[in-house]
C-alpha atoms as a PDB file:
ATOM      1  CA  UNK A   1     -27.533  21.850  16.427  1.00  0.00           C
ATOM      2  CA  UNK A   2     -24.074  20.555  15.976  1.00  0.00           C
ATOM      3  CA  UNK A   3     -22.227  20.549  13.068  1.00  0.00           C
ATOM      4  CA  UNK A   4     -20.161  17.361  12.000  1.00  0.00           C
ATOM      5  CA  UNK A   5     -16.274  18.118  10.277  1.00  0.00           C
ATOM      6  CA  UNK A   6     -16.136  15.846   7.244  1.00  0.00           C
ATOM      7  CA  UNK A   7     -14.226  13.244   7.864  1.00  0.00           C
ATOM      8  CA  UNK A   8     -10.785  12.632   6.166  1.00  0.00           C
ATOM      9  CA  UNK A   9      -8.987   9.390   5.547  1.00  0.00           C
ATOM     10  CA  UNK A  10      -6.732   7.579   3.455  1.00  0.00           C
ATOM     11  CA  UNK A  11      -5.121   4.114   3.731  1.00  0.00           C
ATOM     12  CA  UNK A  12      -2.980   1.993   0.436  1.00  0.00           C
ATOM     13  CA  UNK A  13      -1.897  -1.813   1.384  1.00  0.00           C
ATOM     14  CA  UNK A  14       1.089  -3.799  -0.006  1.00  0.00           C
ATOM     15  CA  UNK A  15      -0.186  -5.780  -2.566  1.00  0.00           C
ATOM     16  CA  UNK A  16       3.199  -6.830  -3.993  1.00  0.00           C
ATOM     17  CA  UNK A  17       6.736  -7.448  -1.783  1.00  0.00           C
ATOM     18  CA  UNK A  18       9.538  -6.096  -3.483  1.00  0.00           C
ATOM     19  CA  UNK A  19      13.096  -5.678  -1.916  1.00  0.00           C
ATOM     20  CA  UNK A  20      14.413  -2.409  -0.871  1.00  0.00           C
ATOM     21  CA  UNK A  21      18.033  -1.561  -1.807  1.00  0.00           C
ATOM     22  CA  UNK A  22      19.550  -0.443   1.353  1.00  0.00           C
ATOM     23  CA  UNK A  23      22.723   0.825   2.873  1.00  0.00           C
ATOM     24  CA  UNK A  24      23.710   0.694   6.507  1.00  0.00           C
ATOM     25  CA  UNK A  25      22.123   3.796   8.710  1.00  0.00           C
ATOM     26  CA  UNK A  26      20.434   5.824   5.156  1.00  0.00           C
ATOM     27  CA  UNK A  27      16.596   5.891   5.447  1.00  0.00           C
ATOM     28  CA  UNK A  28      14.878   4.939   2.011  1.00  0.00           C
ATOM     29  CA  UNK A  29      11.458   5.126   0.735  1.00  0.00           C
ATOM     30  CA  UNK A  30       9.867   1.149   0.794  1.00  0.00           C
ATOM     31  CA  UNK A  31      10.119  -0.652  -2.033  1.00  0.00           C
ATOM     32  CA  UNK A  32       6.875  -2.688  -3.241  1.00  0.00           C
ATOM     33  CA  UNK A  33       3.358  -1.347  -5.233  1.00  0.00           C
ATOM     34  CA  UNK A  34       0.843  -0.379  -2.772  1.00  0.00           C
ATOM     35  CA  UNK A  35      -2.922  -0.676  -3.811  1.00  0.00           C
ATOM     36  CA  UNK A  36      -5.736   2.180  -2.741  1.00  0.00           C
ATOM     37  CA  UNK A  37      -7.928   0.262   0.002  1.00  0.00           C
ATOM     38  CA  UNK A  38      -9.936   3.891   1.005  1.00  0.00           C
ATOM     39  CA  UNK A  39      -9.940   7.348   0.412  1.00  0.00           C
ATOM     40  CA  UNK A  40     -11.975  10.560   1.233  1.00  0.00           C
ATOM     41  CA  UNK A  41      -9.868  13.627   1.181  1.00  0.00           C
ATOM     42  CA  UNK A  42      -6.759  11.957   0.053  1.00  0.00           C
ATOM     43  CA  UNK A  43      -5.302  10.642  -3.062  1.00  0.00           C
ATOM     44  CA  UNK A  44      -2.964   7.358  -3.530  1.00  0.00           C
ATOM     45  CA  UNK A  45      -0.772   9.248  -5.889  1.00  0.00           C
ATOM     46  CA  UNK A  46       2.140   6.569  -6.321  1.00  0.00           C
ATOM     47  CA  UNK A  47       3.703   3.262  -4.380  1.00  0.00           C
ATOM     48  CA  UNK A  48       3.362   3.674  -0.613  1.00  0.00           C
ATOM     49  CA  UNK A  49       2.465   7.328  -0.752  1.00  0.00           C
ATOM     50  CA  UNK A  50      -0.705   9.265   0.587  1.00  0.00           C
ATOM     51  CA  UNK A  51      -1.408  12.794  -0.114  1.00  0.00           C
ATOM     52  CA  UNK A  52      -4.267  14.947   1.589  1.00  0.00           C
ATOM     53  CA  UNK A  53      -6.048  16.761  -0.963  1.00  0.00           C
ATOM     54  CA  UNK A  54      -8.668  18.757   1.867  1.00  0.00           C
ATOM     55  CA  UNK A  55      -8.282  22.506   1.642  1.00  0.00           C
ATOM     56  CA  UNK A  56      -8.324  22.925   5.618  1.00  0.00           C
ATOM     57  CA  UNK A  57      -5.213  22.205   8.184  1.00  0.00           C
ATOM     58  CA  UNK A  58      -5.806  19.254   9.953  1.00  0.00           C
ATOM     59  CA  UNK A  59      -4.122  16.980  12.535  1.00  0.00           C
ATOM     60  CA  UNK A  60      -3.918  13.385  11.455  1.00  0.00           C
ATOM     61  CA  UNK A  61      -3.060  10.157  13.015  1.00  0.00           C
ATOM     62  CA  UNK A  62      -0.829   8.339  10.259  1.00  0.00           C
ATOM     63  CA  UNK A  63       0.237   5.194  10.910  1.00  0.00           C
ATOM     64  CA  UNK A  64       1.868   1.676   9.361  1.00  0.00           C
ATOM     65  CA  UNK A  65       1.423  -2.028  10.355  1.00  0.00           C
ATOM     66  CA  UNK A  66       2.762  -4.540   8.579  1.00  0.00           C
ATOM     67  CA  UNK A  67       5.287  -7.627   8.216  1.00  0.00           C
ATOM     68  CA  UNK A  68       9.105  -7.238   7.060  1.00  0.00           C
ATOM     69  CA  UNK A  69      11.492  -9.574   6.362  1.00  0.00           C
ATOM     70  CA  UNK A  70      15.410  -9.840   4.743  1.00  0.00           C
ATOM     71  CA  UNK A  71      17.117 -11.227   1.893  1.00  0.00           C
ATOM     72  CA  UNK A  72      20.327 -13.104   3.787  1.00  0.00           C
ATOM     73  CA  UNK A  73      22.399 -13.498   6.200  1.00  0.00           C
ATOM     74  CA  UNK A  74      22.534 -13.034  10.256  1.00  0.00           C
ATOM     75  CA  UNK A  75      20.658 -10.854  12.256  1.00  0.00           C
ATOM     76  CA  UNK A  76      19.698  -7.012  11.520  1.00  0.00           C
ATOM     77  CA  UNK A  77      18.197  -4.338  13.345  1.00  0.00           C
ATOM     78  CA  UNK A  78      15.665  -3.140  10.857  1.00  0.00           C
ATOM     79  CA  UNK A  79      14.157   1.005  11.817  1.00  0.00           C
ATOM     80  CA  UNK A  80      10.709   1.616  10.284  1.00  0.00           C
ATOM     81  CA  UNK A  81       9.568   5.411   9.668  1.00  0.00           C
ATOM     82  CA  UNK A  82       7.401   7.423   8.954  1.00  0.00           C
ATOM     83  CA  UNK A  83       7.745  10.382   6.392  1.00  0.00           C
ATOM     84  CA  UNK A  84       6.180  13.978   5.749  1.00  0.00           C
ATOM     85  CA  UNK A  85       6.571  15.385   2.769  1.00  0.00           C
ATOM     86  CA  UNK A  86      10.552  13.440   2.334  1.00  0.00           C
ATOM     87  CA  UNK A  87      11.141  14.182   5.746  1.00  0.00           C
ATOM     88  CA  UNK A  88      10.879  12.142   9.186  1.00  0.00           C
ATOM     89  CA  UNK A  89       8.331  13.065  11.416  1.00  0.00           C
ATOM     90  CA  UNK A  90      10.457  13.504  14.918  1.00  0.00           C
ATOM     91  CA  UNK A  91       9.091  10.719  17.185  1.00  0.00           C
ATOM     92  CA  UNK A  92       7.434   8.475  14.312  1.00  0.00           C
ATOM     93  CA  UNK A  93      10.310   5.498  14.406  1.00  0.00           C
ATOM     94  CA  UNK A  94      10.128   1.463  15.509  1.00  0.00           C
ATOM     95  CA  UNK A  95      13.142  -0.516  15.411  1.00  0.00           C
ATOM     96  CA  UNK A  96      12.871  -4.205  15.117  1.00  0.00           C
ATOM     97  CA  UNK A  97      15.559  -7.254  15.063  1.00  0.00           C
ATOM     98  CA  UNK A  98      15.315  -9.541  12.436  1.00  0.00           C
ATOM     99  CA  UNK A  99      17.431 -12.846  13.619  1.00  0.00           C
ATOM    100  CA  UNK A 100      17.683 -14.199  10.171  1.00  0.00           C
ATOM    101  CA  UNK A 101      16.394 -14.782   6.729  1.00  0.00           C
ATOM    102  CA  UNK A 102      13.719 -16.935   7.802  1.00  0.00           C
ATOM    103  CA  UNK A 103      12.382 -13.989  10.789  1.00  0.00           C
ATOM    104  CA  UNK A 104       9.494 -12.375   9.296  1.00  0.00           C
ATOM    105  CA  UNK A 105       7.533 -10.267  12.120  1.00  0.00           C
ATOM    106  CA  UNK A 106       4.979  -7.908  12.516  1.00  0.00           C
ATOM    107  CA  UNK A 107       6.111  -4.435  13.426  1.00  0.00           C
ATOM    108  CA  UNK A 108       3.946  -1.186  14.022  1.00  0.00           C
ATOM    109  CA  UNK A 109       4.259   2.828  13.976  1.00  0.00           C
ATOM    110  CA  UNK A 110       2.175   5.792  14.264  1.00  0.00           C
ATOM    111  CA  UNK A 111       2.092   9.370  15.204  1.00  0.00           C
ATOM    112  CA  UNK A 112      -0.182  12.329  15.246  1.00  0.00           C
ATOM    113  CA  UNK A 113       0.960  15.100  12.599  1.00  0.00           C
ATOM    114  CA  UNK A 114      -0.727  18.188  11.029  1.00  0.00           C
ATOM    115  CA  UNK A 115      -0.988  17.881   7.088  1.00  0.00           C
ATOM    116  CA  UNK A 116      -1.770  21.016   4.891  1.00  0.00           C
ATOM    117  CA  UNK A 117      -3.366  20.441   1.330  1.00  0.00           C
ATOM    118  CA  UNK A 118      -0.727  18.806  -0.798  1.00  0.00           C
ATOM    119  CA  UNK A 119       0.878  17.161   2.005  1.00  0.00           C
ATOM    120  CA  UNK A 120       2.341  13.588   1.577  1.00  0.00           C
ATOM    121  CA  UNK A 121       2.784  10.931   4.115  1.00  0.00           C
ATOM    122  CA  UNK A 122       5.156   7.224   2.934  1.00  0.00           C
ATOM    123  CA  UNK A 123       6.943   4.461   4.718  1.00  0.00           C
ATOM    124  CA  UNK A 124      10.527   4.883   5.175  1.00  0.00           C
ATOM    125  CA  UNK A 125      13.030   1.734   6.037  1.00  0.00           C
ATOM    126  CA  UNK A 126      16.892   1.289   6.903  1.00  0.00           C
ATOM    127  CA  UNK A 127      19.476  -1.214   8.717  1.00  0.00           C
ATOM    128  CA  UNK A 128      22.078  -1.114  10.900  1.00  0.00           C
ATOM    129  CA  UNK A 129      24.011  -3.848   8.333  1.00  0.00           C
ATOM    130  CA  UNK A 130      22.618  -2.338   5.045  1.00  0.00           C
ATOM    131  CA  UNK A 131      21.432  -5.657   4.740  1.00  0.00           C
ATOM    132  CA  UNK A 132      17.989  -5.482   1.911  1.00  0.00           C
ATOM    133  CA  UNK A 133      14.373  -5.407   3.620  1.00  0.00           C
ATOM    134  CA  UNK A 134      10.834  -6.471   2.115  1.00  0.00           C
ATOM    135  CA  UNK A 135       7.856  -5.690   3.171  1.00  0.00           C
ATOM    136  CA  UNK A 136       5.731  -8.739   3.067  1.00  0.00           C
ATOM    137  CA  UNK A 137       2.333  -6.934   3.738  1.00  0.00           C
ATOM    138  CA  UNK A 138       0.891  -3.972   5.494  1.00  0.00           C
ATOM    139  CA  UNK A 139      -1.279  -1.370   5.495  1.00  0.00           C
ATOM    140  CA  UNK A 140      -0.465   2.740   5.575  1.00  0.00           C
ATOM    141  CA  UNK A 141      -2.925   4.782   6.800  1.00  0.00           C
ATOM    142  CA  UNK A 142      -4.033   8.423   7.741  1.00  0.00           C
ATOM    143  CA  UNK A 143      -7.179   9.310   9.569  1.00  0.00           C
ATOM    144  CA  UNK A 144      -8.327  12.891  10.959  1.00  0.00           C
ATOM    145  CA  UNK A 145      -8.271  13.479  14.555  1.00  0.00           C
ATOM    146  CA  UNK A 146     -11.583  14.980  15.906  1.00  0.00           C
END
């Protein structure tokens, strides 16, 4: 007989833009309220963060799709990331160009990282201008591997 692992999951959308503050080349959290979609081993324990509550070790692949757009001005090259625990997790970065004010386009990351209980997983945006990003809508989301 073969035993099943529970399964572990967590995913929050964007249910309301707001703009993130930025400065040219400084990662910050994204701006905007997220809103729980599903959960089983994780908690939606603020805006646009996901924290595994399971007591074992496990390797997750965590991942954001979604729209962005900016406030003004000419073009921008916008970097998308994705955060552990206020940290970047190495590999887990998408860069996109925004032409305008009027661009808004779909961008996508993900990567495969181990969380431990207590762990935290959030979206993470910057500029090469420090011109101000939004994003428009998206979804974050973590589900075990295996």
């Amino acid at each position: 007989m073969q035993v099943m692992a529970k399964l572990s999951y967590g995913s929050c959308y964007f249910s309301t833009p707001a703009s993130t503050t930025l400065s040219a080349g400084t990662p910050v959290k994204a701006a905007g309220t997220t809103t729980t979609m599903q959960l089983g081993d994780f908690t939606h324990s603020g805006s646009n963060r996901l924290t595994y509550t399971g007591v074992t070790a496990r390797v997750f692949n965590v991942a954001f799709a979604g729209s962005v757009t900016k406030g003004s001005g000419g073009s921008t090259l916008a970097e998308m990331y994705l955060y552990k625990n206020g940290t970047l997790i190495p590999g887990a970065d998408v860069l996109r160009l925004i032409a305008n004010a009027s661009d808004e386009g779909a961008a996508a990351v993900m990567c495969q990282v181990s969380l431990t209980t207590n762990d935290y997983v959030e979206l993470w945006i910057e500029t090469d201008t420090g011109d101000d990003l939004t994003i428009e809508a998206g979804v974050l989301s973590a589900n075990v591997l295996g």
